[in-house]
C-alpha atoms as a PDB file:
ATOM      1  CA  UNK A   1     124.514 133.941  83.962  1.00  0.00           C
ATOM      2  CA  UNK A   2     124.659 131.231  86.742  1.00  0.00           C
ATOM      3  CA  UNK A   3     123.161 127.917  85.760  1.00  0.00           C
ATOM      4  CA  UNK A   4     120.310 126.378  87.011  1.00  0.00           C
ATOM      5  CA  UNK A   5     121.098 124.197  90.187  1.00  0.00           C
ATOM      6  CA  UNK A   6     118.184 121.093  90.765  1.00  0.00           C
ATOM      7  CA  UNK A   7     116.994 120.593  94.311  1.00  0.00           C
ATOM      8  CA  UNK A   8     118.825 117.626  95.523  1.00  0.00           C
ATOM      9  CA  UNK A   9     116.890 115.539  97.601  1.00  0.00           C
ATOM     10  CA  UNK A  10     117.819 113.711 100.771  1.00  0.00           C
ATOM     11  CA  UNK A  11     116.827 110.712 103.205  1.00  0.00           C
ATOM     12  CA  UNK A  12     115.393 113.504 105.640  1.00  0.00           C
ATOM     13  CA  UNK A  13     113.273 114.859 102.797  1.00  0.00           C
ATOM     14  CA  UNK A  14     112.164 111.627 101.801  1.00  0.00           C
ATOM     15  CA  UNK A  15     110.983 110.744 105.413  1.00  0.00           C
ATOM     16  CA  UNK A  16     108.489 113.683 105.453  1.00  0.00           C
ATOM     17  CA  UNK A  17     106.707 112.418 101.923  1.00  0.00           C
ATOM     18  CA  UNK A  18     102.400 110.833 103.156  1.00  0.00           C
ATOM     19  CA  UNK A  19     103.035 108.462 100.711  1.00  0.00           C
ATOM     20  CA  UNK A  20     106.907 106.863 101.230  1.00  0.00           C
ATOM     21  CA  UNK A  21     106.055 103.467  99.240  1.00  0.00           C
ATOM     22  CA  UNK A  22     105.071 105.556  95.768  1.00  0.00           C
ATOM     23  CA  UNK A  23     108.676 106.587  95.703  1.00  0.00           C
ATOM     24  CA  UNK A  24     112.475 105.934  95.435  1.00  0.00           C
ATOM     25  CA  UNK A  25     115.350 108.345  96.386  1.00  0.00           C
ATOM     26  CA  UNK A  26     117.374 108.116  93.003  1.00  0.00           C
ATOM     27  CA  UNK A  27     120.443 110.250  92.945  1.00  0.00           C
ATOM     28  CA  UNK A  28     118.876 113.290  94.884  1.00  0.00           C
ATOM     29  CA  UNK A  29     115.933 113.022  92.641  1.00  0.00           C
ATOM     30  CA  UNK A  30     112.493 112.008  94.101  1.00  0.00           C
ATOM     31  CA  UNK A  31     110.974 109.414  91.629  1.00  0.00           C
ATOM     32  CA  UNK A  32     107.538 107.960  91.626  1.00  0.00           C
ATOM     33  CA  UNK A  33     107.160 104.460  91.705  1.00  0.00           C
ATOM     34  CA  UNK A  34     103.954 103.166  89.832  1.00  0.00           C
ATOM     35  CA  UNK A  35     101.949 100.286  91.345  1.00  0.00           C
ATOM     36  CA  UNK A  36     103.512  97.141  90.213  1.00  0.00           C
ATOM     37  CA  UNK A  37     101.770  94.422  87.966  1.00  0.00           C
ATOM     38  CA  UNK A  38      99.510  91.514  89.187  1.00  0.00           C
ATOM     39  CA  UNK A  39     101.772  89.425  86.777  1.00  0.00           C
ATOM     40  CA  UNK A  40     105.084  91.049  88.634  1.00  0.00           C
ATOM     41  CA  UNK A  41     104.149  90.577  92.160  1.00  0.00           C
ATOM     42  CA  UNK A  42     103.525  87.142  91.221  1.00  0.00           C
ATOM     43  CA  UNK A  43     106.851  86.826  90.335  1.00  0.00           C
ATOM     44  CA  UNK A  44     107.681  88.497  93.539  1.00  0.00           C
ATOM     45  CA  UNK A  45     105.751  86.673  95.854  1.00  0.00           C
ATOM     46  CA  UNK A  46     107.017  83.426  94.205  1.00  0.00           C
ATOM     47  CA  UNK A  47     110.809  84.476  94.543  1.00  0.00           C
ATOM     48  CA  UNK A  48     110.192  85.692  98.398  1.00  0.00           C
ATOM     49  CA  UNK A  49     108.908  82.311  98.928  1.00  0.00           C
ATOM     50  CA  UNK A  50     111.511  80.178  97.415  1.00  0.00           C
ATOM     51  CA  UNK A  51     114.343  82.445  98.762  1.00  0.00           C
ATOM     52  CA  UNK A  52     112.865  83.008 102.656  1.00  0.00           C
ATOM     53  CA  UNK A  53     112.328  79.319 102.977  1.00  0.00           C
ATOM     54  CA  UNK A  54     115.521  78.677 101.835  1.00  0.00           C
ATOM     55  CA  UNK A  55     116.989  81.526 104.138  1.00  0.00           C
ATOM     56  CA  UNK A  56     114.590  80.472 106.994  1.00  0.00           C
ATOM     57  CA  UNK A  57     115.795  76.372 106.621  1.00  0.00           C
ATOM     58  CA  UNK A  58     118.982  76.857 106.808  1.00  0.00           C
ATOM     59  CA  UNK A  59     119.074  79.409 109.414  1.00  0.00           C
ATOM     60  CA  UNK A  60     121.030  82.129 107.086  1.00  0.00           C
ATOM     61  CA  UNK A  61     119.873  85.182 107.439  1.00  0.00           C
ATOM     62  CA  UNK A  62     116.465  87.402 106.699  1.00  0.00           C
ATOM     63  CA  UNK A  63     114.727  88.153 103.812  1.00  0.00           C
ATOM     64  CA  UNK A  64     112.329  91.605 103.053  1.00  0.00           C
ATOM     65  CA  UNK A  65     110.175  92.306 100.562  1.00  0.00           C
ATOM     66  CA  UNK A  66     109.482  95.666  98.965  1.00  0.00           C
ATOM     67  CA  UNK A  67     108.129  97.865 100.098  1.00  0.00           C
ATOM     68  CA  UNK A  68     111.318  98.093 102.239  1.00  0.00           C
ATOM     69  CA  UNK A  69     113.679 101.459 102.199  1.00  0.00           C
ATOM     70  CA  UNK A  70     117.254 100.812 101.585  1.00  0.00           C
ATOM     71  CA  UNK A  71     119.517 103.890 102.762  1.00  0.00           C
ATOM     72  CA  UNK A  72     122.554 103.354 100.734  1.00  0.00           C
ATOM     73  CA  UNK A  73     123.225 107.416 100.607  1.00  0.00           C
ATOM     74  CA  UNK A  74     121.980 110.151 101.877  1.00  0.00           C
ATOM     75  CA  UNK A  75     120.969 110.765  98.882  1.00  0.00           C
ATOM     76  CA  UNK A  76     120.228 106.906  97.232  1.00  0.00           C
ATOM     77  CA  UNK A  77     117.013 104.978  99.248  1.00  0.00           C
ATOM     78  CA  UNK A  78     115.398 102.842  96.936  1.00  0.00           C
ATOM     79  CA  UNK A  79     113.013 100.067  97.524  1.00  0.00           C
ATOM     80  CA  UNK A  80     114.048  96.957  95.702  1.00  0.00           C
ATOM     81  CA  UNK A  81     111.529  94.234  95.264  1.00  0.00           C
ATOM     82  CA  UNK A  82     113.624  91.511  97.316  1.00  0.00           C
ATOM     83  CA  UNK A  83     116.570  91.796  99.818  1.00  0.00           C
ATOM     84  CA  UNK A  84     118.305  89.365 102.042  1.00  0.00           C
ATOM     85  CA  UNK A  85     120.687  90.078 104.562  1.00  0.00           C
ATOM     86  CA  UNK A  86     123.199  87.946 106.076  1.00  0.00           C
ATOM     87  CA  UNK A  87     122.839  86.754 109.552  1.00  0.00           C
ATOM     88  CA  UNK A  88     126.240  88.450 111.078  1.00  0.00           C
ATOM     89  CA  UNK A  89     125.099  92.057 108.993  1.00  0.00           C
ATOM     90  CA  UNK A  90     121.830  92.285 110.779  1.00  0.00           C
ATOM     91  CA  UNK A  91     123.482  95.061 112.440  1.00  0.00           C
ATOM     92  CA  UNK A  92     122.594  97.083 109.081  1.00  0.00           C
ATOM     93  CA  UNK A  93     118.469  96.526 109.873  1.00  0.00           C
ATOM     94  CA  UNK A  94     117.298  99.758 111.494  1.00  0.00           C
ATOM     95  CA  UNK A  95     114.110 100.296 112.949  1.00  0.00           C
ATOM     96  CA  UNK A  96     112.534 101.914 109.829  1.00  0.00           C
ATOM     97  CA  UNK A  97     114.978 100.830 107.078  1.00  0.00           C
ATOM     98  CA  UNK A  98     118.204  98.726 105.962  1.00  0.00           C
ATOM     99  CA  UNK A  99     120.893 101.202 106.565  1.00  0.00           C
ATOM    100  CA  UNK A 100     123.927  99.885 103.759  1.00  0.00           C
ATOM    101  CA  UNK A 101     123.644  97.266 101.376  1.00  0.00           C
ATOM    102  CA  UNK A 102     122.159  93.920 101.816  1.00  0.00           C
ATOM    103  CA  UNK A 103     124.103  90.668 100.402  1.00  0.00           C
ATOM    104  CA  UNK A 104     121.382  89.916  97.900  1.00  0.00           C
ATOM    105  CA  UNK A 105     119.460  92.149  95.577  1.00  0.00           C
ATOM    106  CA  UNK A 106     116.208  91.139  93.337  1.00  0.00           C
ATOM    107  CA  UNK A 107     114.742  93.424  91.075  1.00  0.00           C
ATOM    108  CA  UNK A 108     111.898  92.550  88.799  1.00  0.00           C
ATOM    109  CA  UNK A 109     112.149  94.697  85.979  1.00  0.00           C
ATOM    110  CA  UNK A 110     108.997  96.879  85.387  1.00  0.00           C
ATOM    111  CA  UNK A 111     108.111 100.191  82.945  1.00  0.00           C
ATOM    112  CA  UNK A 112     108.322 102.397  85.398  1.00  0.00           C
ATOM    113  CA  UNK A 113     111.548 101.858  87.396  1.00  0.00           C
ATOM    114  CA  UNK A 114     113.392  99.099  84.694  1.00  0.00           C
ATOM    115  CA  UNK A 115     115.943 102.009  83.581  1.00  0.00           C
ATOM    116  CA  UNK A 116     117.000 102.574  86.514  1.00  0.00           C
ATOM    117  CA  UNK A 117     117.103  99.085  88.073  1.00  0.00           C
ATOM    118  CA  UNK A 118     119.502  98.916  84.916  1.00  0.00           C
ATOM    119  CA  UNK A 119     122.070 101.445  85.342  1.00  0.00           C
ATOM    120  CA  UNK A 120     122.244 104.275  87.970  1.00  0.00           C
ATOM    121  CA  UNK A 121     121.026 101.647  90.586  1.00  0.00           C
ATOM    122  CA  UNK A 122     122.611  98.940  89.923  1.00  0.00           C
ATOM    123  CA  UNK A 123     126.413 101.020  89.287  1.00  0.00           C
ATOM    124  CA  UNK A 124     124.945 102.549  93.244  1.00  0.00           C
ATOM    125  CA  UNK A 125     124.285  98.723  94.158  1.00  0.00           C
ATOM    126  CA  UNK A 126     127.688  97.718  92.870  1.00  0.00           C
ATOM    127  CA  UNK A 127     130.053 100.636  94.666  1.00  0.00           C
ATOM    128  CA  UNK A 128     127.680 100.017  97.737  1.00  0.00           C
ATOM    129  CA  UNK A 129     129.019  96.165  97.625  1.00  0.00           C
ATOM    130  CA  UNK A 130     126.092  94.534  97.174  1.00  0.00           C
ATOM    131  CA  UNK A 131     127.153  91.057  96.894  1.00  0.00           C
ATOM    132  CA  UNK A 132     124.665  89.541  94.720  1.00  0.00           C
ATOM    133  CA  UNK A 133     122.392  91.522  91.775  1.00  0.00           C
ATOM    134  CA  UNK A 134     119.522  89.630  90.188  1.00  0.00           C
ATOM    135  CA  UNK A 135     117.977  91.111  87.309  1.00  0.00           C
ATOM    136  CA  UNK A 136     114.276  89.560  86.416  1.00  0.00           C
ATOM    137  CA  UNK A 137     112.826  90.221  83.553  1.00  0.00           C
ATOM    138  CA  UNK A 138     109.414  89.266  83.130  1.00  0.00           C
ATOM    139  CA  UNK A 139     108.909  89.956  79.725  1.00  0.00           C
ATOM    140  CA  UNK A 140     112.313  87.791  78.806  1.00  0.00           C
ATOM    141  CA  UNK A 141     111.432  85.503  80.980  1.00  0.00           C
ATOM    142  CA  UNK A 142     114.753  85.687  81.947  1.00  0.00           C
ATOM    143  CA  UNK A 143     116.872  85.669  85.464  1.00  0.00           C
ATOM    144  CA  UNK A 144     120.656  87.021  85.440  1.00  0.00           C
ATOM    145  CA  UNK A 145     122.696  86.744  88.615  1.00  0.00           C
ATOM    146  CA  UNK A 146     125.590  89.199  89.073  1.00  0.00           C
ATOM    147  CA  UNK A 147     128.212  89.112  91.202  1.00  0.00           C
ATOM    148  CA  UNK A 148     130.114  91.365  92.917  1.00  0.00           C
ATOM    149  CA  UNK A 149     133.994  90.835  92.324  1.00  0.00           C
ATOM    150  CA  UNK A 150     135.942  93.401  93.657  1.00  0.00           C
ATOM    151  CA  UNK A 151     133.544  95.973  93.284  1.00  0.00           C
ATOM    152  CA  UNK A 152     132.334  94.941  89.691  1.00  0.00           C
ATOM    153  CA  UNK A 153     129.166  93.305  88.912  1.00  0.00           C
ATOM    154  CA  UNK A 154     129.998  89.723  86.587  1.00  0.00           C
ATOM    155  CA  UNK A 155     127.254  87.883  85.728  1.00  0.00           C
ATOM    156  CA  UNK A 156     127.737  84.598  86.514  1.00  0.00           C
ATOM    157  CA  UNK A 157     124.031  82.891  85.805  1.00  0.00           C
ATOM    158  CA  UNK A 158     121.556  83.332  83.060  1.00  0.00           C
ATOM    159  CA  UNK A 159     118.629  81.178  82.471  1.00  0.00           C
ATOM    160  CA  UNK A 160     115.433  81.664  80.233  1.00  0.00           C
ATOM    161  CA  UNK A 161     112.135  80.630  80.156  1.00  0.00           C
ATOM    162  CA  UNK A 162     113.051  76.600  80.882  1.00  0.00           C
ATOM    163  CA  UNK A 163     115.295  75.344  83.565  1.00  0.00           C
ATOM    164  CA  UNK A 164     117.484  76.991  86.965  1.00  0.00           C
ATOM    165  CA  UNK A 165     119.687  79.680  87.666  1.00  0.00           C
ATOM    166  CA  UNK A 166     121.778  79.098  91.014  1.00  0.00           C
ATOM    167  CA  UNK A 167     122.947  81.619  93.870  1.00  0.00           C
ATOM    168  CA  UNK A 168     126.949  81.549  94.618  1.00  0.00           C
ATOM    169  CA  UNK A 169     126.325  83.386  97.763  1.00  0.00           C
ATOM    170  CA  UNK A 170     123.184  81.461  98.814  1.00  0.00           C
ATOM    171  CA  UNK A 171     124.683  77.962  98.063  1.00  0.00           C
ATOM    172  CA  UNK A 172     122.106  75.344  97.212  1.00  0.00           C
ATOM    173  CA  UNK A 173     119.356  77.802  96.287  1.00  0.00           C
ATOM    174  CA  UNK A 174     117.979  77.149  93.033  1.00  0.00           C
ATOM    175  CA  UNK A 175     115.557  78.925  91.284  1.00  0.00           C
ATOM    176  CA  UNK A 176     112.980  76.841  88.732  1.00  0.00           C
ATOM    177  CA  UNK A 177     112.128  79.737  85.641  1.00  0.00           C
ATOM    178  CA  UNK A 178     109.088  77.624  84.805  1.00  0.00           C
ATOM    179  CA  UNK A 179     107.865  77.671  88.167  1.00  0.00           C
ATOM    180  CA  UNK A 180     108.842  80.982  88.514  1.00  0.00           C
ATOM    181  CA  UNK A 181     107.069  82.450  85.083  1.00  0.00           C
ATOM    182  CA  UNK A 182     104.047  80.273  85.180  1.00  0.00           C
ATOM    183  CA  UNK A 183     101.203  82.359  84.523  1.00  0.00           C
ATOM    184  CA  UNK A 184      98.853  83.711  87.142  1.00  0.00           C
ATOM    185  CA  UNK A 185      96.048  80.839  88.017  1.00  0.00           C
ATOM    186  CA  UNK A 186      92.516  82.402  87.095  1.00  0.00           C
END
């Protein structure tokens, strides 16, 4: 008796879904993405801003904001929640997506897509050469910043709750974890 084969899914299949942004393309598998947190797009927005004015300044590069596809495979588009790309890859920025891997990678770690931001994407991230991998976790409080050394992720920042983690590849950017894990203003 032959086994039972799963329907892979690809970047062309993923194109025809109404709603794109409520999904990821995770290893052939079309996965639904749940709306993200007030608390986490805080976190988001706060990040974007620190990061893109940094980027912007000193004339680096571009930064994106989810939702944003990221064509890594034919079968691997995922929509991380930050990406920046360096000013002499821009040829990777397509019309409708980022085709190959940016230089940096943030992912705010949420219920729904945490596991995989974890494992299968970040081992994808890591063969694809993404140069930089930060990990947020907003229930930690925490911020780790991996980096890509011949094709392994080492993590080569951690900070919690109080005080700054640093980029290597975005030299002088410094991110405040107070600032960033402040609570929402009511």
């Amino acid at each position: 008796m032959e086994a039972h084969k799963r329907k892979m899914y690809t970047y062309a299949d993923y194109e025809k879904l109404p709603q794109r942004p409520a999904y990821q393309l995770i290893d052939g598998d079309l996965v639904m993405t749940p709306a993200p947190t007030l608390y986490h797009q805080a976190i988001v927005f706060r990040l974007l801003m620190t990061m893109g004015n940094f980027v912007e300044n000193q004339k680096l590069g571009t930064v994106f904001c989810s939702p944003i596809d990221v064509c890594l495979s034919d079968t691997e588009t995922y929509q991380p929640d930050i990406v920046y790309v360096h000013r002499d890859r821009m040829h990777i920025l397509g019309e409708k997506n980022i085709g190959g891997s940016p230089d940096v990678i943030v992912e705010i770690l949420s219920p729904g897509t945490g596991y995989y931001d974890l494992t299968h994407k970040k081992n994808i991230y890591q063969s694809a050469g993404v140069k930089e991998y930060w990990i947020v976790d907003p229930l930690e409080r925490t911020i780790e910043i991996l980096q890509n050394r011949g094709g392994e992720f080492c993590m080569v920042e951690r900070g919690q709750e109080r005080g700054r983690v640093g980029s290597i590849l975005l030299d002088g950017l410094f991110i405040d974890l107070e600032d960033i894990f402040r609570p929402i203003a009511m």
